[in-house]
C-alpha atoms as a PDB file:
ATOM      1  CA  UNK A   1       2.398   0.305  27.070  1.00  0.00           C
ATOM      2  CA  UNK A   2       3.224  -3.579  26.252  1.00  0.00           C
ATOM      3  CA  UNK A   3      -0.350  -4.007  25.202  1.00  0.00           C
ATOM      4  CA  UNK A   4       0.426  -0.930  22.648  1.00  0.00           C
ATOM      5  CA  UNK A   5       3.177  -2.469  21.252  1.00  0.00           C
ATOM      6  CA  UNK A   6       1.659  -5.741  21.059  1.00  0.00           C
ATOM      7  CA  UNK A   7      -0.964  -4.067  18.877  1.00  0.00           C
ATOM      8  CA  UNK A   8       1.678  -2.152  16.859  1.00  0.00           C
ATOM      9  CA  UNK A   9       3.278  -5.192  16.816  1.00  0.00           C
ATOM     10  CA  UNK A  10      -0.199  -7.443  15.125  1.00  0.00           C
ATOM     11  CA  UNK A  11      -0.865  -4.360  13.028  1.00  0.00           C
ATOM     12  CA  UNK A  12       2.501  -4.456  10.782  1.00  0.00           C
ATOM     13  CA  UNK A  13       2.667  -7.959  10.569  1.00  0.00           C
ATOM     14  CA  UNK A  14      -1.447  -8.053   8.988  1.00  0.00           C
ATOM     15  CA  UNK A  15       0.131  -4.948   6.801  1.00  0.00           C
ATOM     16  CA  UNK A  16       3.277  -6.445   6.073  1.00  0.00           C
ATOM     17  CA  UNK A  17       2.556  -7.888   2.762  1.00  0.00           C
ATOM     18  CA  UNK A  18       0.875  -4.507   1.911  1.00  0.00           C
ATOM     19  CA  UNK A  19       4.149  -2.641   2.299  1.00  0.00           C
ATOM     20  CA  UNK A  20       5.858  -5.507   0.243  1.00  0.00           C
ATOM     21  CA  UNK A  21       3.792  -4.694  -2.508  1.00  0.00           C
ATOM     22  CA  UNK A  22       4.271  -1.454  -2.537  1.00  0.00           C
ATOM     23  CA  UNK A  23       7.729  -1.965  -2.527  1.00  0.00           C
ATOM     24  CA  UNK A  24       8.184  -2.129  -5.944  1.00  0.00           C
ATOM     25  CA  UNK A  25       8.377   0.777  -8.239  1.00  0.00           C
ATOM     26  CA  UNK A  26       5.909  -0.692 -11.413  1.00  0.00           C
ATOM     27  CA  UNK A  27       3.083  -1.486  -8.915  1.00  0.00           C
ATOM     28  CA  UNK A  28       3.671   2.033  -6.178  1.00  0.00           C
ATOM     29  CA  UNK A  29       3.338   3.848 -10.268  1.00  0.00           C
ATOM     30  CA  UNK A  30       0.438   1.478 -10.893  1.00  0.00           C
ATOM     31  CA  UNK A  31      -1.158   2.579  -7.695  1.00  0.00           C
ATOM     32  CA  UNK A  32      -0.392   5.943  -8.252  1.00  0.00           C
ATOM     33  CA  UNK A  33      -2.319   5.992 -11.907  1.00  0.00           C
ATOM     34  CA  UNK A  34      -5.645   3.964 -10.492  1.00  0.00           C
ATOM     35  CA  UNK A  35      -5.732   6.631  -7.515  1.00  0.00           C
ATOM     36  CA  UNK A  36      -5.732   9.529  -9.974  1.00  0.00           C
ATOM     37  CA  UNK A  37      -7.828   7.754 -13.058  1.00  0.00           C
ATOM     38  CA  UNK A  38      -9.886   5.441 -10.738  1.00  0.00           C
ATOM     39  CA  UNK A  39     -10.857   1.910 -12.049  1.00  0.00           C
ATOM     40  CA  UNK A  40      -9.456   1.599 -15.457  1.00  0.00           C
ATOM     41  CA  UNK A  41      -8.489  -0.890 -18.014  1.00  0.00           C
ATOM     42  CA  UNK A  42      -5.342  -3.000 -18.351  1.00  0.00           C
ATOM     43  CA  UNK A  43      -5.016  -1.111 -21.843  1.00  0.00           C
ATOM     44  CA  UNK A  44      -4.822   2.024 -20.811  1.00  0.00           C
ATOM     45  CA  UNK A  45      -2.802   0.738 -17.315  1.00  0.00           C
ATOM     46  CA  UNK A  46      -0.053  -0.358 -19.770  1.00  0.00           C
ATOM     47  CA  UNK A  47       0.465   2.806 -22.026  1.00  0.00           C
ATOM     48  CA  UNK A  48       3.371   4.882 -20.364  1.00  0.00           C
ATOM     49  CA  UNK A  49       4.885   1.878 -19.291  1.00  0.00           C
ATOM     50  CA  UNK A  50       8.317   0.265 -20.495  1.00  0.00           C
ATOM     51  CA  UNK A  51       7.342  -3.077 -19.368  1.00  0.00           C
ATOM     52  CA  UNK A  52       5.028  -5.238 -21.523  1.00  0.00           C
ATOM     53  CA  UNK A  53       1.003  -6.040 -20.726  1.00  0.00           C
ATOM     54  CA  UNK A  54       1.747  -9.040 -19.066  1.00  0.00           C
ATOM     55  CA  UNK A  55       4.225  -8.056 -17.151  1.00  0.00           C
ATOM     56  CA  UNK A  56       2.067  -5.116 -15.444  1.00  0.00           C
ATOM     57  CA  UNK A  57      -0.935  -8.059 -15.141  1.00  0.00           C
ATOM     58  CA  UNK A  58       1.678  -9.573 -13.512  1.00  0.00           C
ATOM     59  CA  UNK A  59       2.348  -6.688 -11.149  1.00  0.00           C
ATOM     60  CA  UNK A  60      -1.626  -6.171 -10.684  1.00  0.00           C
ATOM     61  CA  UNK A  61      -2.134  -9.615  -9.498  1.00  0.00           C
ATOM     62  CA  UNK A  62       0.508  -9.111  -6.903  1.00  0.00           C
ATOM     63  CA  UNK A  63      -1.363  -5.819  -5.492  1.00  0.00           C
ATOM     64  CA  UNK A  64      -4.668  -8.217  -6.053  1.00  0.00           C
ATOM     65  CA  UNK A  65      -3.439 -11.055  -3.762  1.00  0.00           C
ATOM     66  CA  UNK A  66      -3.170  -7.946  -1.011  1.00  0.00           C
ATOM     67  CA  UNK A  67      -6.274  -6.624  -1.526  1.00  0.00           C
ATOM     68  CA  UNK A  68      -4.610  -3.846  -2.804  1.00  0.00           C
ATOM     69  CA  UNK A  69      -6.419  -3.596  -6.285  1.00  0.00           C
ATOM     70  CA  UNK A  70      -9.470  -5.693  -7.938  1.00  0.00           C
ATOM     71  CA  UNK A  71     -10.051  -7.142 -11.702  1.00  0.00           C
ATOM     72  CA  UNK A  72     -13.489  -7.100 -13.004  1.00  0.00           C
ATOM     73  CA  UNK A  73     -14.336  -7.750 -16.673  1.00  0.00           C
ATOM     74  CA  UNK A  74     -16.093  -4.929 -18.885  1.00  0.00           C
ATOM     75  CA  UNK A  75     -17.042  -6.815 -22.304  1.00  0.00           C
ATOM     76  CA  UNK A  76     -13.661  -8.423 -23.123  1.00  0.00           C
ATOM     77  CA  UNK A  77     -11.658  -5.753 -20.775  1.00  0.00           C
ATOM     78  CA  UNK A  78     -10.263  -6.128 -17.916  1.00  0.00           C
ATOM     79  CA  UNK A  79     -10.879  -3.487 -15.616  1.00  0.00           C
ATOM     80  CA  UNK A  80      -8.765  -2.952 -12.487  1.00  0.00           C
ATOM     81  CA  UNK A  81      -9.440  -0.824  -9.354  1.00  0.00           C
ATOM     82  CA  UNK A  82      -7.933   0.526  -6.619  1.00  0.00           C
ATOM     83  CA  UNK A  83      -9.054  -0.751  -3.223  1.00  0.00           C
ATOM     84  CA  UNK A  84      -8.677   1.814  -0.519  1.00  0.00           C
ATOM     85  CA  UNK A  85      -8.829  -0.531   2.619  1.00  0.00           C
ATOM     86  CA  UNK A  86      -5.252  -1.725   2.550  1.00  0.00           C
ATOM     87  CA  UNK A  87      -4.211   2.190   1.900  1.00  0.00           C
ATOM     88  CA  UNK A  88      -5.963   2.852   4.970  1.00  0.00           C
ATOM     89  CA  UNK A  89      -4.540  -0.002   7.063  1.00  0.00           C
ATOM     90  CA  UNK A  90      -1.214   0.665   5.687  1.00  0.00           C
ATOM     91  CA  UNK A  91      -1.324   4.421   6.818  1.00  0.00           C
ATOM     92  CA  UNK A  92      -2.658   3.655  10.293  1.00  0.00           C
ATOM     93  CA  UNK A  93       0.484   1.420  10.853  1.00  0.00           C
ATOM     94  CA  UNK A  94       2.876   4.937   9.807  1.00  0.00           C
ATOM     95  CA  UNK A  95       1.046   6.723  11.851  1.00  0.00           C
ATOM     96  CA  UNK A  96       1.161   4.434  15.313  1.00  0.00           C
ATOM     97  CA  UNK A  97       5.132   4.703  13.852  1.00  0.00           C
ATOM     98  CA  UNK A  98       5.146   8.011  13.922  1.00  0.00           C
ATOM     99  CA  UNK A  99       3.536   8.103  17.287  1.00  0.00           C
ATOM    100  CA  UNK A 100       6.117   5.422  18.691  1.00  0.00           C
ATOM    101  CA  UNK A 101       8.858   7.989  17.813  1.00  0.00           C
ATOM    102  CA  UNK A 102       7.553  11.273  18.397  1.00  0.00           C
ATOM    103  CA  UNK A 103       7.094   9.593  22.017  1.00  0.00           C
ATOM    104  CA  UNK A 104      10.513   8.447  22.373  1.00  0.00           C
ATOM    105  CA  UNK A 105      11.642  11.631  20.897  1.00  0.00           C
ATOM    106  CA  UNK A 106       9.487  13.455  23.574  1.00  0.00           C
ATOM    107  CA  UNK A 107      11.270  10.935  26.441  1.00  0.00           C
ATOM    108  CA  UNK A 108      14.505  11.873  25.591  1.00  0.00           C
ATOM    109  CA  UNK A 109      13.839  15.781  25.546  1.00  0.00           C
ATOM    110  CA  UNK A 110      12.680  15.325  29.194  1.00  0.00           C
ATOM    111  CA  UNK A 111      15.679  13.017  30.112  1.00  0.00           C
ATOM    112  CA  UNK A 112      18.180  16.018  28.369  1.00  0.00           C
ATOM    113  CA  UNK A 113      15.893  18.606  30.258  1.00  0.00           C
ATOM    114  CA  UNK A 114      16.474  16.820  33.391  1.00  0.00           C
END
C-alpha cells in the first residue's frame, strides 16, 4: 500500500502544473474549443471570447509550457493544437483518486458492517 501511495503521490505532483492550468476558466474554454475544432488558428481561437488576442496567446502559452497545447505556424498563422498526453496523465491521476476513495469508502462499510 505505501508503495501505492508513493506512486499516487509522484503522479500528482508530475500533473500538478497540468491541473493548474486548467484551473482557469479562459484556458479549460480554450481546451474545450481545440478538443471539439482540433488544431486551429489563434483567429478563430479568439472569436467568442471577451478577452483580447493577446490575452488568449497569453493563456495558450501557459497550456504550452504544460504540454498541454502546441503552436505551429501555417503561412503567417499561428496554429494551435491540443496535445492529448497531459489529458491522459491528468485523468489517470482522478482515477487512482477515485480508486483511493472508493477503497476507503469500501473500508469503512466493512468497519460499520462489523
Amino acid at each position: 500500500m505505501g508503495k501505492q501511495r508513493s506512486g499516487v503521490a509522484a503522479s500528482l505532483g508530475e500533473a500538478a502544473p497540468i491541473f493548474a492550468a486548467l484551473g482557469d476558466e479562459t484556458r479549460l474554454r480554450l481546451v474545450s474549443r481545440l478538443s471539439a475544432d482540433g488544431p486551429t488558428s489563434i483567429t478563430k481561437l479568439t472569436a467568442g471570447f471577451d478577452v483580447t488576442r493577446q490575452a488568449i496567446t497569453k493563456h495558450l502559452r501557459v497550456m504550452e509550457e504544460t504540454g498541454l497545447a502546441r503552436e505551429s505556424r501555417q503561412g503567417r498563422e499561428s496554429v494551435w493544437e491540443l496535445q492529448a498526453g497531459p489529458l491522459e496523465e491528468a485523468g489517470r491521476c482522478l482515477e487512482l483518486i477515485s480508486q483511493q476513495w472508493d477503497d476507503a469508502l469500501g473500508r469503512l462499510k466493512r468497519l460499520v458492517d462489523e
